[in-house]
C-alpha atoms as a PDB file:
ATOM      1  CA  UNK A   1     106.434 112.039  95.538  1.00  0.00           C
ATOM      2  CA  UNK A   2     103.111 110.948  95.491  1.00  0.00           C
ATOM      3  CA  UNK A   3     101.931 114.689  97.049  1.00  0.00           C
ATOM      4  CA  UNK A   4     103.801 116.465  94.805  1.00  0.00           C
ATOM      5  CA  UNK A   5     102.372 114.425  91.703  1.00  0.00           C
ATOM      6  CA  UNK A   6      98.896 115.498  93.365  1.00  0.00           C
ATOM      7  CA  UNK A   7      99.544 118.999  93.800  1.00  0.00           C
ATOM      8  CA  UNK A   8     101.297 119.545  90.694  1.00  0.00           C
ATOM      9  CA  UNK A   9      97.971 118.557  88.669  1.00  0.00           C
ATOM     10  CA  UNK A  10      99.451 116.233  86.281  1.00  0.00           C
ATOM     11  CA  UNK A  11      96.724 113.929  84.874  1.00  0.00           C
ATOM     12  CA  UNK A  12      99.053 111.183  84.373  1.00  0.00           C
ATOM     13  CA  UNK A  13      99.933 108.769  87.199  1.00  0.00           C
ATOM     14  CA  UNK A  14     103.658 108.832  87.878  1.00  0.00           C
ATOM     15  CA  UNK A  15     105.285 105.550  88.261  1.00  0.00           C
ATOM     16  CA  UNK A  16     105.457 104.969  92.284  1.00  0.00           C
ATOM     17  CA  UNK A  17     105.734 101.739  93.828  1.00  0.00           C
ATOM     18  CA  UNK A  18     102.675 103.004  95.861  1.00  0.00           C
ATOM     19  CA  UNK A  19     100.070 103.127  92.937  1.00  0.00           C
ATOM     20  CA  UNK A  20     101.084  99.572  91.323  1.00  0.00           C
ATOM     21  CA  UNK A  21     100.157  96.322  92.105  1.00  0.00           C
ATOM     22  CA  UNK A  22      99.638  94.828  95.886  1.00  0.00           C
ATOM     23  CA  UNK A  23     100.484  98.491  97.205  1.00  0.00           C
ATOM     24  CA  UNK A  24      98.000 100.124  95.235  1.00  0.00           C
ATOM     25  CA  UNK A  25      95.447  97.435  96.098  1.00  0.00           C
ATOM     26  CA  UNK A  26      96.402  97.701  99.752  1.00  0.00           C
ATOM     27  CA  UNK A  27      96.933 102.008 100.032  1.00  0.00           C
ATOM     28  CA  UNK A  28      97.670 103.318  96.617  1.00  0.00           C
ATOM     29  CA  UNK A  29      93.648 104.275  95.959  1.00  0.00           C
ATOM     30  CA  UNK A  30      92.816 105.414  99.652  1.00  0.00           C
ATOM     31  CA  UNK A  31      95.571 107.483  99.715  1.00  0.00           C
ATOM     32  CA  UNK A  32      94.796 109.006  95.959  1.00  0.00           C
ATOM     33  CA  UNK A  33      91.442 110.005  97.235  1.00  0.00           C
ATOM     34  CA  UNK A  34      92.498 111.332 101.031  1.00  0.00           C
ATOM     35  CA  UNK A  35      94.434 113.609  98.380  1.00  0.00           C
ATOM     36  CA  UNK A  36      91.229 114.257  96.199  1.00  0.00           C
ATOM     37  CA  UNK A  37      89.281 115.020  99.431  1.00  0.00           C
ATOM     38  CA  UNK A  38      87.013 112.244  99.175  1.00  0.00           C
ATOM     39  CA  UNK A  39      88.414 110.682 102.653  1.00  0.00           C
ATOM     40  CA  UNK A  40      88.830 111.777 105.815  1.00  0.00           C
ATOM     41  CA  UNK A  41      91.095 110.535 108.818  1.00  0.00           C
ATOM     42  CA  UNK A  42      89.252 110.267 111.801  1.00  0.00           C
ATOM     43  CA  UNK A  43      89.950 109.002 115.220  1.00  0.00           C
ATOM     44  CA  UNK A  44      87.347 106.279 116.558  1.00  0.00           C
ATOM     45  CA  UNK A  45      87.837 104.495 119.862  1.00  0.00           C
ATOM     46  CA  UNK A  46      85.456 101.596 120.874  1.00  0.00           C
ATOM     47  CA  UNK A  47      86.587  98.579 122.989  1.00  0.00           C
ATOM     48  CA  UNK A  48      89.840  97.609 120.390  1.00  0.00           C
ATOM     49  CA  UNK A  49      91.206 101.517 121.747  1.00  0.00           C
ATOM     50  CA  UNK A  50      91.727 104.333 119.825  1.00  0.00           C
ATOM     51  CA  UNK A  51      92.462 103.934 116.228  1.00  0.00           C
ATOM     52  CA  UNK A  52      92.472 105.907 112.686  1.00  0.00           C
ATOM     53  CA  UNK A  53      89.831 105.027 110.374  1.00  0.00           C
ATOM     54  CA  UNK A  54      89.397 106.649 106.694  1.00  0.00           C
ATOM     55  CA  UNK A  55      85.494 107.777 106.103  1.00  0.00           C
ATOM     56  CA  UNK A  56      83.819 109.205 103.037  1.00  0.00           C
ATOM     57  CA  UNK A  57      83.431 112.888 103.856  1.00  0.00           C
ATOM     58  CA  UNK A  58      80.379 114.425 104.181  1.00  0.00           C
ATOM     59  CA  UNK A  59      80.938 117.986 103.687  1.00  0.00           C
ATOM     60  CA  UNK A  60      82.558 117.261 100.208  1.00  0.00           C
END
């Protein structure tokens, strides 16, 4: 739902459990800009192991 909202272009929010509250705090704004381009998902490994990390994108 929430990629659909994005790629539909509506500029209002729909009401998901993702973008209220504890969620949004927690995922609901990362997620809105991996959407808008703004973050990336890379992979970084370093002595915890390999893990996914969200960075602001450069070539933006």
């Amino acid at each position: 739902a929430l990629v659909r909202y994005h790629l539909s272009g509506q500029e209002d929010e729909p009401d998901l459990p993702v973008l209220s509250g504890w969620r949004r705090d927690c995922v609901g704004d990362e997620l809105l800009s991996v959407l808008r381009g703004e973050l990336a998902a890379v992979i970084v490994s370093d002595e915890q192991g390999p893990r996914m990390q969200l960075v602001p994108r450069t070539d933006a």
